[in-house]
N, C-alpha and C. Protein backbone atom coordinates (compact mmCIF):
# COMPACT_ATOMS: atom_id res chain seq x y z
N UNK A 1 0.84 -1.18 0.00
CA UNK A 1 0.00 0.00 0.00
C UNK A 1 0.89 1.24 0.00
N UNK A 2 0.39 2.45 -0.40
CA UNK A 2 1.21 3.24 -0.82
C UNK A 2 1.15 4.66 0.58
N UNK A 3 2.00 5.03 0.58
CA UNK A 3 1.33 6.15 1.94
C UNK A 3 1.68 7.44 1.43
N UNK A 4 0.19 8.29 1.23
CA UNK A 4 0.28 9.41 0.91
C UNK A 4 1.44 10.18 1.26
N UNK A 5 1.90 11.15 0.37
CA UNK A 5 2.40 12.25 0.87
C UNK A 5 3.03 13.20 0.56
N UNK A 6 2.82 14.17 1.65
CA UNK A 6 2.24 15.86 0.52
C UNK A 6 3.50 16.71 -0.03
N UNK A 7 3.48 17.56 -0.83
CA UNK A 7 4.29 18.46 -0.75
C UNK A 7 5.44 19.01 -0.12
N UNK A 8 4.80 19.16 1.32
CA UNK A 8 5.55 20.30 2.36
C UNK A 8 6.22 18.92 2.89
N UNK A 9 5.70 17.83 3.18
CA UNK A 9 6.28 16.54 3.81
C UNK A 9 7.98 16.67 2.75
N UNK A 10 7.79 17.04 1.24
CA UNK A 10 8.66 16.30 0.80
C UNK A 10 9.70 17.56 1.20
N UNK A 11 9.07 18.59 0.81
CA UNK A 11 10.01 20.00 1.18
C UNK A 11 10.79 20.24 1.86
N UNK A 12 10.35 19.59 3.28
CA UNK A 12 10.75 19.50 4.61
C UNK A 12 11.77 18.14 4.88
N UNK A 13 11.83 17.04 3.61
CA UNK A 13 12.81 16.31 4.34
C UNK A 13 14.07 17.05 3.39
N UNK A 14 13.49 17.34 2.28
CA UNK A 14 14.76 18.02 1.55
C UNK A 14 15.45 19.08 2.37
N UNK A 15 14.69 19.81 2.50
CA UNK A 15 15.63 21.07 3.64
C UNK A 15 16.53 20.25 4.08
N UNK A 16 15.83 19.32 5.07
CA UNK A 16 16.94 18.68 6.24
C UNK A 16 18.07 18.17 5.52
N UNK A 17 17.90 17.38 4.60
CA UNK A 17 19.27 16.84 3.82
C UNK A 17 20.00 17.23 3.69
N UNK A 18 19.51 18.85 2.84
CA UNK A 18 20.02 19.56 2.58
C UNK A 18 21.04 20.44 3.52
N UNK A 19 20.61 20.94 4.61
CA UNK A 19 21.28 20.87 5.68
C UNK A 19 22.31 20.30 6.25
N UNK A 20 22.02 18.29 6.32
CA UNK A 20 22.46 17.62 7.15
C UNK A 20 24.20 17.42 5.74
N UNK A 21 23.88 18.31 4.22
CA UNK A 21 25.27 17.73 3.41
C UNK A 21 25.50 18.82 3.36
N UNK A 22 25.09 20.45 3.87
CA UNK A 22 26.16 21.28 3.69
C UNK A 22 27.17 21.23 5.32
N UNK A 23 26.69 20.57 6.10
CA UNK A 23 27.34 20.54 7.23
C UNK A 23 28.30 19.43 6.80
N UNK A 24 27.95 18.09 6.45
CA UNK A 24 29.19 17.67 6.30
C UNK A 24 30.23 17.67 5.56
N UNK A 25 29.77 18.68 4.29
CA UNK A 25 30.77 19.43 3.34
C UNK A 25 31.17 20.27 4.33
N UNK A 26 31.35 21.23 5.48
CA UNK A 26 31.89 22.30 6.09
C UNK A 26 32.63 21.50 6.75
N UNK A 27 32.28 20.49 7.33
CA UNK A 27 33.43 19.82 8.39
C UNK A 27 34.15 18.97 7.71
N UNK A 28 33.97 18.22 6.47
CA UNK A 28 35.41 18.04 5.16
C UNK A 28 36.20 19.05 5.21
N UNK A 29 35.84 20.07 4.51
CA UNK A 29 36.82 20.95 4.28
C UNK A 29 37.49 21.34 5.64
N UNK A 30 36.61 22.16 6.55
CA UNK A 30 37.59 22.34 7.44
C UNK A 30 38.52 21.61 7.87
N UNK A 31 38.10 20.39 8.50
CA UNK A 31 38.97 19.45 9.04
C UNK A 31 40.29 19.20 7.90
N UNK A 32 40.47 19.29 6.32
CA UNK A 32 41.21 19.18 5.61
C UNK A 32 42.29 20.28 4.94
N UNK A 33 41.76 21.71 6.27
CA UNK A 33 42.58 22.54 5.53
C UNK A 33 43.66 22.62 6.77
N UNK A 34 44.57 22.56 6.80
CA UNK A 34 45.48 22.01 7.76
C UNK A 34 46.80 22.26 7.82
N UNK A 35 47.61 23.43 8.36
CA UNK A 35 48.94 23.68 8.89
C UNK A 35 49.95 23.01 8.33
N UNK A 36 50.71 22.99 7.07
CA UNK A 36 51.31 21.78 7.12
C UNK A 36 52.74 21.67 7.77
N UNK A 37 53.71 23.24 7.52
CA UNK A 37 54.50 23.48 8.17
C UNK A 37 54.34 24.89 9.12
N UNK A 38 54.59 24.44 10.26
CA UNK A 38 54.21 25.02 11.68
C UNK A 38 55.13 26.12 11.62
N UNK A 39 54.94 27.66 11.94
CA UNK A 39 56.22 28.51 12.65
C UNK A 39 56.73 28.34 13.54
N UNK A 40 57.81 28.67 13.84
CA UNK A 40 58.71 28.05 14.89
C UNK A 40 57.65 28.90 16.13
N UNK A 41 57.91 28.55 17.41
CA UNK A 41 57.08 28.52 18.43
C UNK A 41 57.76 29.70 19.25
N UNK A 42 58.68 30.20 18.66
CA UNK A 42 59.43 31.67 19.11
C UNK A 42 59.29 32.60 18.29
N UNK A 43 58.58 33.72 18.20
CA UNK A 43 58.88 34.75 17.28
C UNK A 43 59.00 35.69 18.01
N UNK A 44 59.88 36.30 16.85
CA UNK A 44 60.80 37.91 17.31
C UNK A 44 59.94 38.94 16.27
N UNK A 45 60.27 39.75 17.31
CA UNK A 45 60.14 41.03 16.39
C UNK A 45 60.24 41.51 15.46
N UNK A 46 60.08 41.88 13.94
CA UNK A 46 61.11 42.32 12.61
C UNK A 46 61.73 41.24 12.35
N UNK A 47 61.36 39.95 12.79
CA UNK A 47 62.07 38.35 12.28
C UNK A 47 61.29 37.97 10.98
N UNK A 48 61.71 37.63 9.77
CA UNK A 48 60.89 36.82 8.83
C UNK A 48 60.47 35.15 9.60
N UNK A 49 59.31 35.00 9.67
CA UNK A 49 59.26 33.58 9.83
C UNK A 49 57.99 32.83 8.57
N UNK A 50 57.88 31.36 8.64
CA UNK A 50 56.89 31.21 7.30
C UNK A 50 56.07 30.16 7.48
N UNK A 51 55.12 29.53 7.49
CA UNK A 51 54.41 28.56 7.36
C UNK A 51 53.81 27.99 6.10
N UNK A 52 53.32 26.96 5.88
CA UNK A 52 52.69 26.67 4.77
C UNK A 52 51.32 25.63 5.51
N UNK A 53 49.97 26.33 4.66
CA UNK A 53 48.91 25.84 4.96
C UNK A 53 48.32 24.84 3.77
N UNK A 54 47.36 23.59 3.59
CA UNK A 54 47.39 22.76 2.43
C UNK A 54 45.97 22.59 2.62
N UNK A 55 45.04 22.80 1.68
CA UNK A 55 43.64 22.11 1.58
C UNK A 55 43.63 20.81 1.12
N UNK A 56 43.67 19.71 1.39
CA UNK A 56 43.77 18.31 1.17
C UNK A 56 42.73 17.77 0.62
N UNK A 57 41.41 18.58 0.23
CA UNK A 57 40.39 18.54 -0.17
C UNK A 57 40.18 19.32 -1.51
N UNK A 58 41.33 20.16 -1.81
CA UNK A 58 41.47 20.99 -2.93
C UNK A 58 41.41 20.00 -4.51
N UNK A 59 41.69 19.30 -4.50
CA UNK A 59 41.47 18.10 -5.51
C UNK A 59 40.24 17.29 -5.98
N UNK A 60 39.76 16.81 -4.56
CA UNK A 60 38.28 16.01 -5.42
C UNK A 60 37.60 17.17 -5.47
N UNK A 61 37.34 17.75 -4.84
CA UNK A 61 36.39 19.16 -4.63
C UNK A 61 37.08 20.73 -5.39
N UNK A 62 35.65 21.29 -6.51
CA UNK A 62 36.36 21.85 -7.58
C UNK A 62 36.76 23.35 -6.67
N UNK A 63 37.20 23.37 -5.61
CA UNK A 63 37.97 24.19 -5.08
C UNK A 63 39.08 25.22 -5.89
N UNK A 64 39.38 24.30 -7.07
CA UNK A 64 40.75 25.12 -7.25
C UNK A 64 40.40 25.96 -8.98
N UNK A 65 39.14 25.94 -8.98
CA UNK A 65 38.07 26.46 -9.96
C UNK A 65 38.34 28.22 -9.44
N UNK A 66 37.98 28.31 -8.27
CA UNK A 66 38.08 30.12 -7.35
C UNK A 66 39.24 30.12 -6.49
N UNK A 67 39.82 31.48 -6.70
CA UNK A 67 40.97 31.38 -6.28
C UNK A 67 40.89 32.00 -4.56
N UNK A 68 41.47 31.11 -3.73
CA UNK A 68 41.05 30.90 -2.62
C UNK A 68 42.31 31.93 -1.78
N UNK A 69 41.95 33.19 -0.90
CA UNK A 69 42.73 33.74 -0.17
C UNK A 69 42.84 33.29 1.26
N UNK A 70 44.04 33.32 1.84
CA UNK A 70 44.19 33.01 2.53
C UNK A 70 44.48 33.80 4.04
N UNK A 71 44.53 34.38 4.73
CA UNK A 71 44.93 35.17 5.73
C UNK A 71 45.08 34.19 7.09
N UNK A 72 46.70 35.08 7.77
CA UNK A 72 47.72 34.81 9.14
C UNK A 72 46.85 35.65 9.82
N UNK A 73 46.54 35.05 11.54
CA UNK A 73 46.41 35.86 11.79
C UNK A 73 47.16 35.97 13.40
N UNK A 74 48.01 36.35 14.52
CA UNK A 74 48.46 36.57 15.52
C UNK A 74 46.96 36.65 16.52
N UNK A 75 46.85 35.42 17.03
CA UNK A 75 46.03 35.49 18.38
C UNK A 75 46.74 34.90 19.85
N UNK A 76 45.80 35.77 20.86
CA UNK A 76 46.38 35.26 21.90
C UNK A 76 45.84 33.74 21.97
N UNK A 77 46.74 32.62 23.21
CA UNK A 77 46.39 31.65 23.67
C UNK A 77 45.02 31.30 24.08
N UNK A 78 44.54 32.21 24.67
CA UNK A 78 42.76 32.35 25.32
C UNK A 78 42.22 32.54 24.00
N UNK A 79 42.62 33.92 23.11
CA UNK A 79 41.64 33.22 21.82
C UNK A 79 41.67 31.95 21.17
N UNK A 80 42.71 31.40 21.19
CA UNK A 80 42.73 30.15 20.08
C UNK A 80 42.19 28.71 21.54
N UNK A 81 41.71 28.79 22.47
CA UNK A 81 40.93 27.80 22.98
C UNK A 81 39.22 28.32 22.57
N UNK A 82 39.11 29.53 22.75
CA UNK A 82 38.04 29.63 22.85
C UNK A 82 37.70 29.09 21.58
N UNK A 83 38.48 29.82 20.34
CA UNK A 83 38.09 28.86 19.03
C UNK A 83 37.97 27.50 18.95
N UNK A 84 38.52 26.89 19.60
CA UNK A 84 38.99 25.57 19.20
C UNK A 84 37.10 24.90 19.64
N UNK A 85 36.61 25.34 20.63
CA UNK A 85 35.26 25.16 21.12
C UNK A 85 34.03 25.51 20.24
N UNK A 86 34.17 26.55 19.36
CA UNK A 86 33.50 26.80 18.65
C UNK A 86 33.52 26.43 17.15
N UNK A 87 32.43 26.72 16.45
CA UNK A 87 32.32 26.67 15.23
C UNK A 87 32.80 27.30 13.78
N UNK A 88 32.70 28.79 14.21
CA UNK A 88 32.51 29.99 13.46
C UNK A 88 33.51 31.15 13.77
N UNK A 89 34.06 31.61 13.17
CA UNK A 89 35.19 32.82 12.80
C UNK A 89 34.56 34.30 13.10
N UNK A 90 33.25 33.86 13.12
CA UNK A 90 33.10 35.76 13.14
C UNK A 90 32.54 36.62 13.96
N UNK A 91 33.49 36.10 15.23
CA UNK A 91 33.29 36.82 16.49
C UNK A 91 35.36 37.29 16.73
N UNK A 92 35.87 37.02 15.76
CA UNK A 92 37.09 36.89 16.01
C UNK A 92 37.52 38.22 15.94
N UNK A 93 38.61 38.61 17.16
CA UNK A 93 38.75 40.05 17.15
C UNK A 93 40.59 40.04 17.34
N UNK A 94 41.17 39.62 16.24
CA UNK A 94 42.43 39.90 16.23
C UNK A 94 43.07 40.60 16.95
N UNK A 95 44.29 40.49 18.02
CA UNK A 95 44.44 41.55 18.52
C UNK A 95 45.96 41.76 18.24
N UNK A 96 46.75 41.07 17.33
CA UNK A 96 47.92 41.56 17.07
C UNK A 96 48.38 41.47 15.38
N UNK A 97 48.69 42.81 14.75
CA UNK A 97 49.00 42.49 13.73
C UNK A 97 50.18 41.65 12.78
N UNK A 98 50.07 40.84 11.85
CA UNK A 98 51.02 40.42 11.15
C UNK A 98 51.17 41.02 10.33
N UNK A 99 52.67 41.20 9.54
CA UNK A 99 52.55 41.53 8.00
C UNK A 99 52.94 40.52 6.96
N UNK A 100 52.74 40.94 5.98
CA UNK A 100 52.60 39.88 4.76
C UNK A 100 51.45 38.47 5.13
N UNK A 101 50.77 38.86 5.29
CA UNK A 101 49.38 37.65 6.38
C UNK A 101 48.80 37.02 5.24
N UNK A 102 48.93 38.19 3.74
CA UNK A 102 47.98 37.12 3.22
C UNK A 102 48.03 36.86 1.74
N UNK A 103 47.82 35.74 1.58
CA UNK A 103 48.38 34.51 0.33
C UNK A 103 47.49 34.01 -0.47
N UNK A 104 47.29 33.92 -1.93
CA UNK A 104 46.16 32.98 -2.50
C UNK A 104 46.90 31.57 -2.81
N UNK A 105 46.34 30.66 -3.06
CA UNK A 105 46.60 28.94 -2.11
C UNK A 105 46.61 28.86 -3.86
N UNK A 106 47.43 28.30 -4.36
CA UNK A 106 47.75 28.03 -5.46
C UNK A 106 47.54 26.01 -5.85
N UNK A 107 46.24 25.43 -7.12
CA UNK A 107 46.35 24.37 -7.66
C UNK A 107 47.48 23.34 -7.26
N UNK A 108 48.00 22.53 -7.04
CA UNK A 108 49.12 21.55 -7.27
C UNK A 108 48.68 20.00 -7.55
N UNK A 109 48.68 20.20 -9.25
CA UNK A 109 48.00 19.19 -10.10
C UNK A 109 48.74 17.52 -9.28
N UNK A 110 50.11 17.67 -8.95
CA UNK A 110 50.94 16.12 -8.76
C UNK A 110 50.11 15.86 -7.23
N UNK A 111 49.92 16.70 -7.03
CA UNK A 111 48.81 15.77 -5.36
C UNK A 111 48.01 16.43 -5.41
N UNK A 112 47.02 16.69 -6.07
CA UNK A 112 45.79 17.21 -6.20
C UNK A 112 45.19 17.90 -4.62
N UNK A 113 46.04 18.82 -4.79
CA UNK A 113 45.63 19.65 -3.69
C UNK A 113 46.04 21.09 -3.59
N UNK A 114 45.76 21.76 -3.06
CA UNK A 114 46.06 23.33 -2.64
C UNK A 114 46.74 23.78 -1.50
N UNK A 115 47.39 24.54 -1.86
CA UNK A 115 48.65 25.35 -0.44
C UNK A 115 49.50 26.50 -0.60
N UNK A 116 49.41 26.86 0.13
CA UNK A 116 49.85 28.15 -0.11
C UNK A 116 51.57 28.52 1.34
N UNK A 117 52.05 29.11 0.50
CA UNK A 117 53.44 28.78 1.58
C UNK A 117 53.50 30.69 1.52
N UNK A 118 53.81 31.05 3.14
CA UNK A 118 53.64 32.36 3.58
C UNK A 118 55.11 31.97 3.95
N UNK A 119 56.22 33.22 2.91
CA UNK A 119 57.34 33.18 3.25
C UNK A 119 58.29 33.90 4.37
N UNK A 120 57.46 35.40 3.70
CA UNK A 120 58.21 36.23 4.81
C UNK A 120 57.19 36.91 5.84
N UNK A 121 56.73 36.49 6.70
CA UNK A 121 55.45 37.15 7.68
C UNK A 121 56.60 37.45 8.74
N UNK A 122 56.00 38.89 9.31
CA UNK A 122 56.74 39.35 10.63
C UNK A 122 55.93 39.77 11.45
N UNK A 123 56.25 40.01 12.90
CA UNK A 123 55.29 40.42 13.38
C UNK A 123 55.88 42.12 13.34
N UNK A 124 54.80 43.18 13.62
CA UNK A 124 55.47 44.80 13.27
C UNK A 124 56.32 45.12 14.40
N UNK A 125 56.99 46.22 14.43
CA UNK A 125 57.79 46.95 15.20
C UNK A 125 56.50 47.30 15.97
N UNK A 126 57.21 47.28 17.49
CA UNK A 126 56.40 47.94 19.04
C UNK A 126 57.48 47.95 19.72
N UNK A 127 57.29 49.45 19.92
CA UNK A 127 58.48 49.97 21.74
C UNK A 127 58.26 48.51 22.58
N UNK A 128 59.26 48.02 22.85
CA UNK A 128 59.93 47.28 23.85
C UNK A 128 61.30 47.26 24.97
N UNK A 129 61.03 48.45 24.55
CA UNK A 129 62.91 48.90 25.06
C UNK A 129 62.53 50.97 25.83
N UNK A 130 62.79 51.03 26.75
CA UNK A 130 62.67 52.59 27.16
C UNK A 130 64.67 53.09 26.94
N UNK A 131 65.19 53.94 26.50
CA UNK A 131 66.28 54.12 26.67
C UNK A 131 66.40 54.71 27.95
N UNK A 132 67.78 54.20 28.34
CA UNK A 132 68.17 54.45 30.13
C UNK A 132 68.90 55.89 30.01
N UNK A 133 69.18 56.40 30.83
CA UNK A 133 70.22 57.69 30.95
C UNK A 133 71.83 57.06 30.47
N UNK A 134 72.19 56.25 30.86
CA UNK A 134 73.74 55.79 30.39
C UNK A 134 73.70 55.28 28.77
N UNK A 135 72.57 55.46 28.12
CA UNK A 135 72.16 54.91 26.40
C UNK A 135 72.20 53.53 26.42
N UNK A 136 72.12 52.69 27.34
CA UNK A 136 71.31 51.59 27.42
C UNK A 136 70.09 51.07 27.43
N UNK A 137 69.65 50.28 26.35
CA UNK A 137 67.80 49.98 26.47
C UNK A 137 67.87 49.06 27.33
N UNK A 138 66.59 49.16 27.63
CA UNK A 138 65.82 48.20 29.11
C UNK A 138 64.96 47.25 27.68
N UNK A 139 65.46 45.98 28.00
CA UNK A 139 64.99 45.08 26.98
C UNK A 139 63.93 44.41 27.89
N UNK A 140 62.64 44.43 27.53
CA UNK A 140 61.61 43.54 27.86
C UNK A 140 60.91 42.27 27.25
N UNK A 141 60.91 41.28 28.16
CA UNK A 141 60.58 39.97 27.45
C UNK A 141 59.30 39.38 28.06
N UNK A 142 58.58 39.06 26.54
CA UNK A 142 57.35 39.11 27.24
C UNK A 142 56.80 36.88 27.26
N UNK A 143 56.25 36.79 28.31
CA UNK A 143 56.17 35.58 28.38
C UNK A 143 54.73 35.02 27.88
N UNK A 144 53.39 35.83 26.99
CA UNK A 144 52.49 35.62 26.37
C UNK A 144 52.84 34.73 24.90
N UNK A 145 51.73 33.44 24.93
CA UNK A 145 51.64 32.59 23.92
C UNK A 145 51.02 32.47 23.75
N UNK A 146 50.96 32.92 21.92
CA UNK A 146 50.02 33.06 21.27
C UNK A 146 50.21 32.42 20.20
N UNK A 147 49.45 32.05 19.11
CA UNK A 147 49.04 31.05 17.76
C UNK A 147 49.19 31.85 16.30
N UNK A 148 49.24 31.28 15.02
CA UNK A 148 49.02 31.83 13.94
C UNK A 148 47.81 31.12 13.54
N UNK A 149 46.68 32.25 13.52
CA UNK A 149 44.91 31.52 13.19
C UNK A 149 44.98 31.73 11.57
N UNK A 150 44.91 31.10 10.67
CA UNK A 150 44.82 30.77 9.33
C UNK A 150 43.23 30.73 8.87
N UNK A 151 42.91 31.41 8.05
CA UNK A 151 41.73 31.74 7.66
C UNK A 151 41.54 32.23 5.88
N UNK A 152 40.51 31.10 6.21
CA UNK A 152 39.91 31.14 4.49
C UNK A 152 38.40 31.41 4.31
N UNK A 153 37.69 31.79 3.10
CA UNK A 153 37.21 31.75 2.96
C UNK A 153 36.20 30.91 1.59
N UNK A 154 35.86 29.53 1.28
CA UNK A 154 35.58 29.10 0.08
C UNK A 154 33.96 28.45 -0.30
N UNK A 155 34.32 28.51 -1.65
CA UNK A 155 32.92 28.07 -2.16
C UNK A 155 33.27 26.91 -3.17
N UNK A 156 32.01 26.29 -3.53
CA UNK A 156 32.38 24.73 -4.62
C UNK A 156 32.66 25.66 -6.20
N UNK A 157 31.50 26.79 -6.42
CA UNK A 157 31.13 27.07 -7.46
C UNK A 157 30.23 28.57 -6.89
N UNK A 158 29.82 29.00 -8.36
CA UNK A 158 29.32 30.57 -8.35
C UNK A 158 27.58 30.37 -7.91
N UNK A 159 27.35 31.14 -6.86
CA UNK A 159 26.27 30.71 -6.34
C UNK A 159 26.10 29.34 -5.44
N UNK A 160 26.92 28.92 -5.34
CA UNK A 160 26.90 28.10 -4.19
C UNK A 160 27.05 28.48 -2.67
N UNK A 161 27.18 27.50 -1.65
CA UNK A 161 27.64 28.15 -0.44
C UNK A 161 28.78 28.42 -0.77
N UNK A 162 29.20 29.34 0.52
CA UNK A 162 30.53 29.48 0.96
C UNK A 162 30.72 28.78 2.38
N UNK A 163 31.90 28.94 2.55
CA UNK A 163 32.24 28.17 3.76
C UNK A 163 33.71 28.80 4.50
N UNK A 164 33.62 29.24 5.60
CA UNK A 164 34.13 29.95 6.03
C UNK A 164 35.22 28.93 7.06
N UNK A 165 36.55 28.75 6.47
CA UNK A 165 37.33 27.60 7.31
C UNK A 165 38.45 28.15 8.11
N UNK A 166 39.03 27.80 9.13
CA UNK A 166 40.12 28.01 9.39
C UNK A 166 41.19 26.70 10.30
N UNK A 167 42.59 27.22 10.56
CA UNK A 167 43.41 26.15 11.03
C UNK A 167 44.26 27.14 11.67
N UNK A 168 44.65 25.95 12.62
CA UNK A 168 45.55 27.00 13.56
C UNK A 168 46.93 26.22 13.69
N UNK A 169 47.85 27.29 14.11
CA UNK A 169 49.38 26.75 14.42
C UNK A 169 49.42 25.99 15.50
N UNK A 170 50.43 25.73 16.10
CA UNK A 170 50.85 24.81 17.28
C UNK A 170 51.09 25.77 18.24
């Protein structure tokens, strides 16, 4: 026997599907866009340091169709737990600048994937030093640890979702 059923019945399981595969397309990608080489866990001041980030998903998924930017970003330790708990990027309130932060993630047909390698990022010049009366600086060292938050923004295709990913350093 056959069991009626209406319209809005069918509407309503589609939504959900629909739903239940853009979520697990968001947590593919995210989970696949991923740190591959870490900055060293000391940075200086006016130091070049570099990482490289890799979408591992950039291959089956026509990702490498839009060209995907990438942005560094300097957070404290307390921000990057609180992220790690959450979902979503856009409560994020940067509080230290990088330069050279940001990169478009370039095709790489031999492993079908995407990455982008940030060569020279520094963090900017800030007074750290008061000069003394004898022309000696008072060198201050600060014992705050903080992360490089990596942030993208992508879509499959034009008019599709977007999907707002990120990865963090060590």
């Amino acid at each position: 026997a056959r069991v009626p059923v209406t319209n809005s019945q069918v509407d309503g399981e589609l939504s959900t599907l629909n739903q239940k595969c853009e979520a697990l397309i968001y947590q593919l990608v995210n989970r696949t866009f991923v740190v591959e080489h870490q900055p060293s866990q000391i940075i200086k001041i006016q130091t070049c340091f570099s990482a490289t980030v890799r979408l591992l998903a950039g291959g089956p998924l026509p990702f490498h169709l839009n060209p995907i930017e990438v942005q560094g970003h300097l957070i404290s330790e307390k921000q990057a737990q609180s992220l790690a708990a959450e979902t979503s990027t856009t409560h994020l309130h940067v509080g230290k600048e990088v330069k050279n932060n940001t990169r478009v993630m370039e095709y790489q047909r031999r492993t079908q994937t995407m990455s982008v390698e940030f060569k020279k990022m520094t963090l900017p010049t800030r007074p750290k030093h008061t000069p003394r009366s004898g022309g000696e600086a008072r060198v201050t060292v600060t014992d705050e640890k903080f992360c490089i938050l990596f942030t993208a923004k992508v879509s499959l295709g034009a008019g599709d979702a977007s999907y707002s990913i990120r990865a963090m350093s060590l």
